[in-house]
N, C-alpha and C. Protein backbone atom coordinates (compact mmCIF):
# COMPACT_ATOMS: atom_id res chain seq x y z
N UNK A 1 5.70 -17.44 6.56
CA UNK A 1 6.74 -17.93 5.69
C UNK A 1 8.00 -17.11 5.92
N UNK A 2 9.23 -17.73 6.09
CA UNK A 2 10.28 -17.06 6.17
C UNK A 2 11.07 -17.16 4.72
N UNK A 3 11.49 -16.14 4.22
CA UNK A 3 12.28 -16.42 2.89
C UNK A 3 14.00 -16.12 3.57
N UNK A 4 14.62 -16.56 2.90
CA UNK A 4 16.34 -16.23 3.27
C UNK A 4 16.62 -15.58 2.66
N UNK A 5 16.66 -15.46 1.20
CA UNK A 5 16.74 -14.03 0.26
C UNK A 5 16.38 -13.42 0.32
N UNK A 6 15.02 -13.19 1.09
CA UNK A 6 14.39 -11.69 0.90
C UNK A 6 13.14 -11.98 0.01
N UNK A 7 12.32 -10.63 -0.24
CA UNK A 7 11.15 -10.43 -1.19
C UNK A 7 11.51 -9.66 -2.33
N UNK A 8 10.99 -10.33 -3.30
CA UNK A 8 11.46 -9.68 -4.71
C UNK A 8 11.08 -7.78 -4.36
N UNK A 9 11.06 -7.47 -3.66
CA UNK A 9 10.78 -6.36 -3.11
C UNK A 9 11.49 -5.87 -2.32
N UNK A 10 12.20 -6.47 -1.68
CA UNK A 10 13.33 -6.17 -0.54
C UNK A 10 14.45 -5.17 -1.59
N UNK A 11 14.91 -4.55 -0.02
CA UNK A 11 16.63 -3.95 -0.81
C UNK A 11 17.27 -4.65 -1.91
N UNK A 12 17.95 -3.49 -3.20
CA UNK A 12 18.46 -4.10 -4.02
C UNK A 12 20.22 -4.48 -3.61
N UNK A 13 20.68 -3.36 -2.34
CA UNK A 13 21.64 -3.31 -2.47
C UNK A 13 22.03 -4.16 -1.15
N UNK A 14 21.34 -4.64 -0.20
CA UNK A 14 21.72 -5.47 0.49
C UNK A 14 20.51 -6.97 0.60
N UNK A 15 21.22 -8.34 1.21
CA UNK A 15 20.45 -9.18 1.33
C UNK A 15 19.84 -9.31 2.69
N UNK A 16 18.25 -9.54 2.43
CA UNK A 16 17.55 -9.03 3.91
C UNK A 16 16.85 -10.71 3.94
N UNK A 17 16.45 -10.72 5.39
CA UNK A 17 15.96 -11.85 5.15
C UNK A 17 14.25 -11.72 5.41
N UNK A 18 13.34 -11.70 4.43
CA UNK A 18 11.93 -11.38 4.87
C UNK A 18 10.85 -12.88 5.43
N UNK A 19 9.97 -12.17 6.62
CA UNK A 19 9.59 -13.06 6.84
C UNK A 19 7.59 -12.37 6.57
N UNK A 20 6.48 -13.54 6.31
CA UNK A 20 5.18 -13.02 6.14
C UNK A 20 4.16 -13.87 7.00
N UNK A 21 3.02 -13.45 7.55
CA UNK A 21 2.37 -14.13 8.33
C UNK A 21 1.02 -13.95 7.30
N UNK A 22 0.31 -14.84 7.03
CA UNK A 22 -1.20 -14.65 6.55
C UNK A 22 -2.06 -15.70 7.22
N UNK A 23 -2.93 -14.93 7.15
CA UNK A 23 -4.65 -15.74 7.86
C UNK A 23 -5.38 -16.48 6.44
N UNK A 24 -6.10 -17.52 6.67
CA UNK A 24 -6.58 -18.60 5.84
C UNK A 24 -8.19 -17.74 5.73
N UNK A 25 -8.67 -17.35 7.02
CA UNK A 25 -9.94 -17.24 6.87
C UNK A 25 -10.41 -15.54 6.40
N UNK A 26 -11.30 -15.37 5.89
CA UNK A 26 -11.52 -14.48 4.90
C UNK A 26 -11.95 -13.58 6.18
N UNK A 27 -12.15 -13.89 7.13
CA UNK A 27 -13.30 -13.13 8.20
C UNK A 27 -11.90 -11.89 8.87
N UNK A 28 -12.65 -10.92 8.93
CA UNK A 28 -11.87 -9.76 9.55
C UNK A 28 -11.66 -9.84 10.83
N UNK A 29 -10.33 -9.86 11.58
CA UNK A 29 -10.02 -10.12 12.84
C UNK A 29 -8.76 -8.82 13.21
N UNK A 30 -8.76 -8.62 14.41
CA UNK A 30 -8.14 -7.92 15.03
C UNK A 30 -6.99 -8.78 15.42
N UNK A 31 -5.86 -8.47 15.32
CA UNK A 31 -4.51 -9.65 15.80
C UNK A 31 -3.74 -8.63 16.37
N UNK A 32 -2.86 -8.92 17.24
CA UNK A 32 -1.47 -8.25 17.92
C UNK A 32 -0.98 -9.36 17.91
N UNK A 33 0.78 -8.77 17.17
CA UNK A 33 1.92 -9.96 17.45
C UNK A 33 2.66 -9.66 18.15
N UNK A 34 3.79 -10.15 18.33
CA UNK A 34 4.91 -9.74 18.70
C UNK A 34 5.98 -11.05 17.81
N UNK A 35 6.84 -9.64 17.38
CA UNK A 35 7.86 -11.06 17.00
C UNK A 35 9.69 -11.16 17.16
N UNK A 36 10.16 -11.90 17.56
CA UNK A 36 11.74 -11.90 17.66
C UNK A 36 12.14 -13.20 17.82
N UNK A 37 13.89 -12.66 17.44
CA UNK A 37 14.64 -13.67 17.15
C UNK A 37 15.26 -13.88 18.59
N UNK A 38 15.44 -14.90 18.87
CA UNK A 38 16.23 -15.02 19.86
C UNK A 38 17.54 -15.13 20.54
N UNK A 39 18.42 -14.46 21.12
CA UNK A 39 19.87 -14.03 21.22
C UNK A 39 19.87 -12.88 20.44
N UNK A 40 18.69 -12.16 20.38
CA UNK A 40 19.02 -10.56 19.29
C UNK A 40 18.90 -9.44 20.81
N UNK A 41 19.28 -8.62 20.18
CA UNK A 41 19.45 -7.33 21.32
C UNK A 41 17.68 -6.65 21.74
N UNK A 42 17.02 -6.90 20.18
CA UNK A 42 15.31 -6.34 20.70
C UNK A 42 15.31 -7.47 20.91
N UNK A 43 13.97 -6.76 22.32
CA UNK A 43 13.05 -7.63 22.58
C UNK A 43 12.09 -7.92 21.93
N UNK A 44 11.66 -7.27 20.80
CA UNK A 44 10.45 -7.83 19.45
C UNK A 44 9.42 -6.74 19.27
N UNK A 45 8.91 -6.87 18.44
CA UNK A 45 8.20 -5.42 17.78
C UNK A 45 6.43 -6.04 17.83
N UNK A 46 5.96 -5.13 18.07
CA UNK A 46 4.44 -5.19 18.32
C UNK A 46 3.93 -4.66 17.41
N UNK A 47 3.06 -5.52 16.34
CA UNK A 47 1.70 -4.68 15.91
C UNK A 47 0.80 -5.12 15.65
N UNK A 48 -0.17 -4.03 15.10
CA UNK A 48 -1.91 -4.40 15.48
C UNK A 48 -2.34 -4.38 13.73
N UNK A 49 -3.21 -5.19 13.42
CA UNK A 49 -3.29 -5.97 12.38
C UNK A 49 -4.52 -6.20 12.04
N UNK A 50 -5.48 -5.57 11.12
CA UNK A 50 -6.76 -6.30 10.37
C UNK A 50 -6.85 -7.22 9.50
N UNK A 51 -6.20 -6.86 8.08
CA UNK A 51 -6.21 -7.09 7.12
C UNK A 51 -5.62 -8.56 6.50
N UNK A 52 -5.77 -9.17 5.14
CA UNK A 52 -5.15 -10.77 5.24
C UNK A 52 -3.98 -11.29 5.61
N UNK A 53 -3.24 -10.22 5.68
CA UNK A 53 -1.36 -10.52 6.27
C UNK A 53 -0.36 -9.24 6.49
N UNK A 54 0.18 -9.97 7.18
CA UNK A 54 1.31 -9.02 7.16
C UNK A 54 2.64 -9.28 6.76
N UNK A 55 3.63 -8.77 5.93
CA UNK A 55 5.18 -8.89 5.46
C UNK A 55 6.21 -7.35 6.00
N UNK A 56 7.29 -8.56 6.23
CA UNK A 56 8.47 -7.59 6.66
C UNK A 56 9.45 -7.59 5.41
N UNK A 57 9.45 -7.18 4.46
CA UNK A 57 10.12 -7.60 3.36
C UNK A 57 11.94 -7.49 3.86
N UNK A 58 12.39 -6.44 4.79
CA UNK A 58 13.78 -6.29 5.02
C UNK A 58 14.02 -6.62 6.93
N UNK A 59 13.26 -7.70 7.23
CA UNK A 59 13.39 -8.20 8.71
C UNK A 59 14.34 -7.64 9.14
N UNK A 60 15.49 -8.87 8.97
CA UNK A 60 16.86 -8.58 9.28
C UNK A 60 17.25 -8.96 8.07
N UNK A 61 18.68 -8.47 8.42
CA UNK A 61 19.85 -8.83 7.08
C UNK A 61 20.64 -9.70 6.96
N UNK A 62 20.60 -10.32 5.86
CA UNK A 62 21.12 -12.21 6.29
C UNK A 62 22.64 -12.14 6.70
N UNK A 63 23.55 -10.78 5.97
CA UNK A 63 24.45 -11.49 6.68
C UNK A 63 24.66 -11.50 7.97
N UNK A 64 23.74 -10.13 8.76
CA UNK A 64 24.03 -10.43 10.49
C UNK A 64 23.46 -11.55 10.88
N UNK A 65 22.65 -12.31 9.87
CA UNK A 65 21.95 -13.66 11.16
C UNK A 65 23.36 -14.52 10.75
N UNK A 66 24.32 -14.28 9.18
CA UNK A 66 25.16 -15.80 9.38
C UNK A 66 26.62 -15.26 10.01
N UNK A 67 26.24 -13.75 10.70
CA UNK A 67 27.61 -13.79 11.29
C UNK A 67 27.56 -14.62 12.53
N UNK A 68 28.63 -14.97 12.67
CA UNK A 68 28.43 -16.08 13.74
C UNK A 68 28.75 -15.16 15.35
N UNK A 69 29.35 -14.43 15.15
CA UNK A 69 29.47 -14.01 16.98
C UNK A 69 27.45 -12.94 16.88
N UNK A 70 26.80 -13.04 16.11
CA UNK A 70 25.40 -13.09 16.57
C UNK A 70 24.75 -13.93 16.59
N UNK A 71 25.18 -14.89 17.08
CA UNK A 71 24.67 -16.15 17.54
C UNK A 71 23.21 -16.13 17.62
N UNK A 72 22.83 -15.75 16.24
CA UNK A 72 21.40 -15.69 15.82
C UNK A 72 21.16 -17.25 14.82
N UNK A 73 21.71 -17.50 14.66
CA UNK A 73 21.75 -19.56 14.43
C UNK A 73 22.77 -20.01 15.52
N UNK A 74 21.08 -21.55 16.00
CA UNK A 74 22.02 -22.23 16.85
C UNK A 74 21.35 -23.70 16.12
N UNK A 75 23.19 -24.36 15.85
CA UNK A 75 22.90 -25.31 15.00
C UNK A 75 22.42 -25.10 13.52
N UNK A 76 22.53 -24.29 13.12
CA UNK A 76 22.71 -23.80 11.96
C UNK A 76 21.14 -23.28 11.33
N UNK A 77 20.09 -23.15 12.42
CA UNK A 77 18.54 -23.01 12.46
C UNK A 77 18.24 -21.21 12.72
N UNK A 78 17.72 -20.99 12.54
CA UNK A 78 17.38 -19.16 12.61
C UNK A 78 15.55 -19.89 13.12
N UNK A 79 15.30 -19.41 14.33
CA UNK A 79 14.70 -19.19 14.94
C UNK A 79 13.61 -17.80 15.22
N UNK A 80 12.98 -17.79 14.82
CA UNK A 80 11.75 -16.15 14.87
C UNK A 80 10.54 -16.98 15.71
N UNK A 81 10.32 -16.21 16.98
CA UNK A 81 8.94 -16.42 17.84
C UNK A 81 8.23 -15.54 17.55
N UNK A 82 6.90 -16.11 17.16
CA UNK A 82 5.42 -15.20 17.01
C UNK A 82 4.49 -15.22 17.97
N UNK A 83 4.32 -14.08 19.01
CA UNK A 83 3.24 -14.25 19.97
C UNK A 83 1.70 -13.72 18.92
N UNK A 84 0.87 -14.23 19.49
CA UNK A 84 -0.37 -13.89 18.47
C UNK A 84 -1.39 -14.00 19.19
N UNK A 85 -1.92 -12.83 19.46
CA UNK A 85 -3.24 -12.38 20.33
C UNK A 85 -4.33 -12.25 19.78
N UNK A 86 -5.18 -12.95 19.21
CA UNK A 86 -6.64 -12.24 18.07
C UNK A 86 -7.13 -11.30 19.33
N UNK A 87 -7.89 -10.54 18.81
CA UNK A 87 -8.85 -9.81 19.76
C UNK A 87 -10.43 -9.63 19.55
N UNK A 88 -11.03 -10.37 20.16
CA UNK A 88 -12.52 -10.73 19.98
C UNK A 88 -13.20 -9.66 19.85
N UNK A 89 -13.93 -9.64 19.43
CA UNK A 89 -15.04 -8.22 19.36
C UNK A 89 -16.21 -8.96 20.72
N UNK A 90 -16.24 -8.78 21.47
CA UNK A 90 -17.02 -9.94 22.42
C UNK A 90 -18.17 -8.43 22.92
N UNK A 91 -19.57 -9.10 22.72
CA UNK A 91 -20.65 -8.30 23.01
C UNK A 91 -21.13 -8.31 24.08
N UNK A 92 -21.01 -8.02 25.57
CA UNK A 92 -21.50 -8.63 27.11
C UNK A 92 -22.81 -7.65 26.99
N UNK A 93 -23.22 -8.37 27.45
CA UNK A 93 -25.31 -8.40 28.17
C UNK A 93 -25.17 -8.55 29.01
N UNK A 94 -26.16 -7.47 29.54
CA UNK A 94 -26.56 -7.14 31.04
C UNK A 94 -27.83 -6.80 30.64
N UNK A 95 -28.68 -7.08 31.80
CA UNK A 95 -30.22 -6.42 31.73
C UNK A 95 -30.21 -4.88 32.22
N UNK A 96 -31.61 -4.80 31.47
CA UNK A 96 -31.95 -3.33 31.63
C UNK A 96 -32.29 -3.07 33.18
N UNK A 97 -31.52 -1.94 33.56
CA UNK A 97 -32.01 -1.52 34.75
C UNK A 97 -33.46 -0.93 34.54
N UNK A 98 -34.56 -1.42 35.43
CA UNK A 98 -36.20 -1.07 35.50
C UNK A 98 -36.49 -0.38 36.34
N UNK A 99 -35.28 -0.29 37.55
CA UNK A 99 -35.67 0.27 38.62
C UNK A 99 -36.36 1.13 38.62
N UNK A 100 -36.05 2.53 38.22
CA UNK A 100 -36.93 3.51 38.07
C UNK A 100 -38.87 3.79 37.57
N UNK A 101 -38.62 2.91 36.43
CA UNK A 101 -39.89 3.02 35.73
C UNK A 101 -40.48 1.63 36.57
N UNK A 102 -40.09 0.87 37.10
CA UNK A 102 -40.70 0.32 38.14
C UNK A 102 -41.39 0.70 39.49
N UNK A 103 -40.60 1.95 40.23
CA UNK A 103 -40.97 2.32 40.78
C UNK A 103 -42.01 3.61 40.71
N UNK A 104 -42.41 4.24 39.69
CA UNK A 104 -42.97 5.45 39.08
C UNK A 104 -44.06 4.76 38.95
N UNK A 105 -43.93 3.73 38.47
CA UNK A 105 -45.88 2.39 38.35
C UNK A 105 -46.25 2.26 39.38
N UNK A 106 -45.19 2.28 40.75
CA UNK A 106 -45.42 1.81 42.08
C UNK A 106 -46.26 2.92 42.46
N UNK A 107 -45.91 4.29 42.28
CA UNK A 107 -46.23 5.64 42.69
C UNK A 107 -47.54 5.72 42.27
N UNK A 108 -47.80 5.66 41.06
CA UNK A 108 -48.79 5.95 40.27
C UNK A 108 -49.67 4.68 40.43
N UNK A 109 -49.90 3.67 40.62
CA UNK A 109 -50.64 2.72 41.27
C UNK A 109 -51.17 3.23 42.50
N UNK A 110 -50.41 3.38 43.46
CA UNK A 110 -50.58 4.00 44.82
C UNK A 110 -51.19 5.10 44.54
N UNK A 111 -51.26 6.00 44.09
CA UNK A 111 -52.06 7.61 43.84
C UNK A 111 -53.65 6.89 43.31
N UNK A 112 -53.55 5.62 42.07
CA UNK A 112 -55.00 5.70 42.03
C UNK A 112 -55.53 4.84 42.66
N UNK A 113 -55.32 3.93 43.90
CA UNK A 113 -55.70 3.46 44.92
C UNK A 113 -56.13 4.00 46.06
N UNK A 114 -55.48 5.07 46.45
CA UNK A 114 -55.80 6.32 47.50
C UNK A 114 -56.61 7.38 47.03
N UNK A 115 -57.17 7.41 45.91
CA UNK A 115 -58.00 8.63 45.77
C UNK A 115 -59.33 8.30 45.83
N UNK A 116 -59.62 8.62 47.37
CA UNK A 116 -61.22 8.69 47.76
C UNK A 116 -61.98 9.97 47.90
């Protein structure tokens, strides 16, 4: 959600414009974003994320998005890109290496086959 005023939490003494991202599902996930405006000087801020959301209560400050030589509105639209990476907890399986205790049966097979 993007607000234009801000969060009843934001600066009292200037107007910020806050924006909030939240997840629907209750399940705990690992996320990386990245987020920016486009025609801004950053290239966008990265972070790493468990919990049900995240808020920027003082993003930017509305009046630099409505000054116009920051041609941060085009067509009168304010634009914010969210890259959004979950990160799986992913469990890979492999089999047990036997080699060894495979071959120690081999040994020990062989020892009580040869003892005459």
């Amino acid at each position: 959600a993007l607000n234009p005023r801000g969060d009843n939490r934001s600066s009292k003494t200037t107007e910020f414009i806050s924006i909030s991202l939240f997840k629907e599902s209750k399940e705990t996930i690992d996320v990386v974003l990245t987020m920016r405006i486009p025609n801004h000087s950053s290239t966008g801020e990265q972070y790493k994320h468990t919990n049900a959301g995240l808020l920027w209560r003082d993003y930017i400050s509305r009046d630099r998005v409505l000054n116009n030589s920051s041609k941060h509105l085009v067509n009168g639209t304010l634009t914010v890109e969210v890259d959004i990476q979950v990160e799986l907890n992913v469990v890979t399986w492999s089999p047990k290496n036997t080699v060894c205790k495979d071959m120690l049966k081999m040994f020990e097979t062989a020892q009580d086959t040869n003892a005459d």
